[in-house]
C-alpha atoms as a PDB file:
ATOM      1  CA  UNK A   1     -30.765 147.581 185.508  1.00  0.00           C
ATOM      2  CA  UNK A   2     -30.827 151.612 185.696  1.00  0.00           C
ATOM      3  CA  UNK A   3     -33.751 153.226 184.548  1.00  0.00           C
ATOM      4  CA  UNK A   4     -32.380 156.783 185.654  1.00  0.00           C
ATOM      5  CA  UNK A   5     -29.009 158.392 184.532  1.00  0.00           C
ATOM      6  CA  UNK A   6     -27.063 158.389 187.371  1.00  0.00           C
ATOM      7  CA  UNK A   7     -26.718 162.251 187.907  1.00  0.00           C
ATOM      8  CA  UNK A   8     -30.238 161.475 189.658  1.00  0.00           C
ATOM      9  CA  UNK A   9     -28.623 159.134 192.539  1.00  0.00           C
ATOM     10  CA  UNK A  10     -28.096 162.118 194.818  1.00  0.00           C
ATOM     11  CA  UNK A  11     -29.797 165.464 195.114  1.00  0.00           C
ATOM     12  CA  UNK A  12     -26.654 167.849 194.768  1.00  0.00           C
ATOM     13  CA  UNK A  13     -25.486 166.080 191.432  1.00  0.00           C
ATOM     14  CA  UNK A  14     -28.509 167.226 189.297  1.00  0.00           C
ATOM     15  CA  UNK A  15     -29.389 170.699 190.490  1.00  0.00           C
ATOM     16  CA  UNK A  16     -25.537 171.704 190.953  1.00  0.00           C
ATOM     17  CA  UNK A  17     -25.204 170.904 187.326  1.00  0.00           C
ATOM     18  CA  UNK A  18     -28.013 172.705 186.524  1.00  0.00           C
ATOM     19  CA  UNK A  19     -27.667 175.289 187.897  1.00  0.00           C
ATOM     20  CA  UNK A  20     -24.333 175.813 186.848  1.00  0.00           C
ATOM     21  CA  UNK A  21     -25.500 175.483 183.092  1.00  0.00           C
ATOM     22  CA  UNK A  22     -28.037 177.870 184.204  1.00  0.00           C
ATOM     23  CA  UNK A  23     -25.978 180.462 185.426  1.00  0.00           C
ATOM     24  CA  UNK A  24     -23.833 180.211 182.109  1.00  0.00           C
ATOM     25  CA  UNK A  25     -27.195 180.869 179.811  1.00  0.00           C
ATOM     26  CA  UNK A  26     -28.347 183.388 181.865  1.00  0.00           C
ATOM     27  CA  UNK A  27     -25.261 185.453 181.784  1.00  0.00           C
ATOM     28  CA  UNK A  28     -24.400 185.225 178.436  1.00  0.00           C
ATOM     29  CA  UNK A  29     -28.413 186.606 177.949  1.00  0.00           C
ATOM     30  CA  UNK A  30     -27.540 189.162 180.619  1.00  0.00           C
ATOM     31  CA  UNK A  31     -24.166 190.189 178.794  1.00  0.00           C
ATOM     32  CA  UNK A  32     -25.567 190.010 174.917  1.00  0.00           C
ATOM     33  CA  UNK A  33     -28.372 192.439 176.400  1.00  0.00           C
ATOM     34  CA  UNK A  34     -26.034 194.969 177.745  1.00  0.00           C
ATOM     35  CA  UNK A  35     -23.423 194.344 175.583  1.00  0.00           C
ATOM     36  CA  UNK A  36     -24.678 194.018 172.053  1.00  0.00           C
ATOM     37  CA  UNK A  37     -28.020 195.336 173.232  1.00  0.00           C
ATOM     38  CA  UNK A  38     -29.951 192.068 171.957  1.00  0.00           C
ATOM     39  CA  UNK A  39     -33.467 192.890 173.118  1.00  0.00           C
ATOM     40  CA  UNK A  40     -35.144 190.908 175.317  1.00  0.00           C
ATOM     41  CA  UNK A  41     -39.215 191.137 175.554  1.00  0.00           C
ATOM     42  CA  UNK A  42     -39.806 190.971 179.541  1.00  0.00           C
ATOM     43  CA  UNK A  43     -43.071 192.777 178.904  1.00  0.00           C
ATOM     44  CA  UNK A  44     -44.478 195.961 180.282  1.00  0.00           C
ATOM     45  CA  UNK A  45     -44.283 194.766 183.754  1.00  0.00           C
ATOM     46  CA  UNK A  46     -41.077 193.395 184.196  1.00  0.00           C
ATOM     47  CA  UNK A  47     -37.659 195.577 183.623  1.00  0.00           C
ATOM     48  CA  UNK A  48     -34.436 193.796 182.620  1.00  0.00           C
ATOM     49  CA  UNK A  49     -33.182 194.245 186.381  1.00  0.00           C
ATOM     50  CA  UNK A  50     -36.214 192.604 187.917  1.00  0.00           C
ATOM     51  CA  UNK A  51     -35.414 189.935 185.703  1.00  0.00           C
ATOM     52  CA  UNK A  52     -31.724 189.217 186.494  1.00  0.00           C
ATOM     53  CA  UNK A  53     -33.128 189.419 190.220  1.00  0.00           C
ATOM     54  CA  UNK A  54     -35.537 187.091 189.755  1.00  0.00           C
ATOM     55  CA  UNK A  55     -33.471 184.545 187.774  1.00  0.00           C
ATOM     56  CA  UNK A  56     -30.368 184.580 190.391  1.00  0.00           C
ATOM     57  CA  UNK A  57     -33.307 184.365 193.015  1.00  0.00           C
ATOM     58  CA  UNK A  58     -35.505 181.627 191.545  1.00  0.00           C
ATOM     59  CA  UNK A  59     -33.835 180.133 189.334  1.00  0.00           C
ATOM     60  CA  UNK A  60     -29.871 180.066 190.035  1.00  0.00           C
ATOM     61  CA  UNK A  61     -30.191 180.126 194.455  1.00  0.00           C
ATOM     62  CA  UNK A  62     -33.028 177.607 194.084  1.00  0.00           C
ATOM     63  CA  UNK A  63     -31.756 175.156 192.592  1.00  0.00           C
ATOM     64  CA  UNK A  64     -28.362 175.217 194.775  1.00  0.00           C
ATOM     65  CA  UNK A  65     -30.242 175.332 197.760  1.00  0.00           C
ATOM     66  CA  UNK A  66     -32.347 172.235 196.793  1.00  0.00           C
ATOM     67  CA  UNK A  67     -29.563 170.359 195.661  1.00  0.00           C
ATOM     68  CA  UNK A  68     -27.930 171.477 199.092  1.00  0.00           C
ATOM     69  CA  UNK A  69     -31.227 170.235 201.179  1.00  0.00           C
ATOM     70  CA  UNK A  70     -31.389 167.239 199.173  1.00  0.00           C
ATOM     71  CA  UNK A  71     -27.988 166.017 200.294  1.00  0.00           C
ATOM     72  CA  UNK A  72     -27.470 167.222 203.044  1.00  0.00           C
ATOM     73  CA  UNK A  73     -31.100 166.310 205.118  1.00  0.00           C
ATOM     74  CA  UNK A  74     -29.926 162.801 204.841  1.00  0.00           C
ATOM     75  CA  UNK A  75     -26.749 163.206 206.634  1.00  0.00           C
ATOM     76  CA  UNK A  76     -28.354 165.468 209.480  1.00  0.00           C
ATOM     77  CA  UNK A  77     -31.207 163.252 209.895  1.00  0.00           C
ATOM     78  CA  UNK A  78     -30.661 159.854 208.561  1.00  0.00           C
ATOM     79  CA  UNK A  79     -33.728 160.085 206.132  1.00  0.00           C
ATOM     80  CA  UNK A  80     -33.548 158.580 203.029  1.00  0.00           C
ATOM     81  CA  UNK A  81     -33.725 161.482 200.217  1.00  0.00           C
ATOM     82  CA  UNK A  82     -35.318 160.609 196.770  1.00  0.00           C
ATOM     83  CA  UNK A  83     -33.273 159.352 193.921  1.00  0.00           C
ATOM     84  CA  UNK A  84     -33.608 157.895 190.596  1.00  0.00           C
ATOM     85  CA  UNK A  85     -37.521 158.899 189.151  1.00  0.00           C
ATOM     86  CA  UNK A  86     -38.407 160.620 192.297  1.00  0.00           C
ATOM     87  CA  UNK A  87     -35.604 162.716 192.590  1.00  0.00           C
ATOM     88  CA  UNK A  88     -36.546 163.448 188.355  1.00  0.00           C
ATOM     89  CA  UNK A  89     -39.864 164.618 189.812  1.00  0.00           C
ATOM     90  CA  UNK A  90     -38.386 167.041 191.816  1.00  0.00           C
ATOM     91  CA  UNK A  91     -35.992 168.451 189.381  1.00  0.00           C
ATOM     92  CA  UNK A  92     -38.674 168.672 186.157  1.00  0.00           C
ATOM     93  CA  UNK A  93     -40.690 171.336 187.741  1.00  0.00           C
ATOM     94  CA  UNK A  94     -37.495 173.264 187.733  1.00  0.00           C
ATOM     95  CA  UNK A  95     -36.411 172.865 184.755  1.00  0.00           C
ATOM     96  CA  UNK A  96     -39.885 173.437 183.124  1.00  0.00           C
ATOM     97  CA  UNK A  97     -39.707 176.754 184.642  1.00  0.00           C
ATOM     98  CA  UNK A  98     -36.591 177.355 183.413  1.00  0.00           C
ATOM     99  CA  UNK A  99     -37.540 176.817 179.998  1.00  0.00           C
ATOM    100  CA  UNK A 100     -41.298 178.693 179.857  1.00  0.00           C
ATOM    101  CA  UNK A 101     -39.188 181.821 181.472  1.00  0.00           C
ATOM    102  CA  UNK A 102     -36.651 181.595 178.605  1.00  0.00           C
ATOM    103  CA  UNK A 103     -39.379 180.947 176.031  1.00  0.00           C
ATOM    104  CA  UNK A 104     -41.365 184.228 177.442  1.00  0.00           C
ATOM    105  CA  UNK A 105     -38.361 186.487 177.258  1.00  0.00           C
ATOM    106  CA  UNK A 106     -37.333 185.442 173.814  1.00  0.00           C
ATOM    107  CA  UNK A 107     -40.900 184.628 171.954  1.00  0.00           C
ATOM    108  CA  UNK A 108     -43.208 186.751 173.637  1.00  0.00           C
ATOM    109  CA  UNK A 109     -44.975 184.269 175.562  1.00  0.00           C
ATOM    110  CA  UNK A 110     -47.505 184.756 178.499  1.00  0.00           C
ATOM    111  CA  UNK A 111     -46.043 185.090 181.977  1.00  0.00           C
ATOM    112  CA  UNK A 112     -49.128 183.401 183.407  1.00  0.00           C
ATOM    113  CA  UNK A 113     -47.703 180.098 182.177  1.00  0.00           C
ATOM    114  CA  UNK A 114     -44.273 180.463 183.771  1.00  0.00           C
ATOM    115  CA  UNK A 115     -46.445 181.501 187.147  1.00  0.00           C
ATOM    116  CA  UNK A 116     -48.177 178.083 187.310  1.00  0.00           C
ATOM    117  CA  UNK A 117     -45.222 176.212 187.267  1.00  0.00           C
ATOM    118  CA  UNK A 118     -43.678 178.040 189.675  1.00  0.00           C
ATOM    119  CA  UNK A 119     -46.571 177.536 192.187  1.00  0.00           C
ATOM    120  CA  UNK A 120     -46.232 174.151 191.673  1.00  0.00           C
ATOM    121  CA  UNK A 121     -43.022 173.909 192.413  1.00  0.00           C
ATOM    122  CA  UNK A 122     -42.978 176.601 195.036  1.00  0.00           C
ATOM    123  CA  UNK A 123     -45.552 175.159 197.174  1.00  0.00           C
END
């Protein structure tokens, strides 16, 4: 029996999904900003175009390149890549990022909690 929705068999399925939902979130923030000049609270120490730079960075190029690496690797090397719970382990910290990011810049939450997740991922 499954314990894991199958989108976590293989590395590309889950962050290629993600990131594509991502990438549709984060331009429709991008656009409503510019656009219908919704304001977004990035602080004192991070413009609007710092932010888009980081996101496509971190959050969009990240997650395609893992999802790349995590399908890939196994081909070139004949490794076997995580899947199922493991493979959910490696995706969370992503996602979790994600999220704390998108809570700062709409709720005015502390950056220094988005910063610890990304060192744990990160590193």
């Amino acid at each position: 029996m499954r314990t894991c929705p199958v989108v976590f068999n293989l590395g590309f399925r889950i962050f290629f999904m993600s990131a594509s939902i991502f990438s549709v979130i984060s331009m429709a923030m991008w656009l409503a900003t510019f656009s219908l000049a919704v304001p977004l609270s990035t602080g004192r120490s991070l413009s609007l175009l710092y932010w888009h730079g980081h996101e496509m960075v971190f959050g969009y190029a990240m997650a395609v390149v893992a999802g790349f690496l995590l399908t890939v690797v196994q081909n070139w090397t004949g490794l076997v890549m995580p899947s199922g719970a493991r493979l959910m382990l490696i995706w969370l910290p992503w996602l979790i990022a994600r999220l704390i990011y998108g809570l700062y810049l709409t709720a005015d939450m502390h950056l220094s909690k988005s910063v610890i997740v990304f060192s744990q991922y990160y590193c």
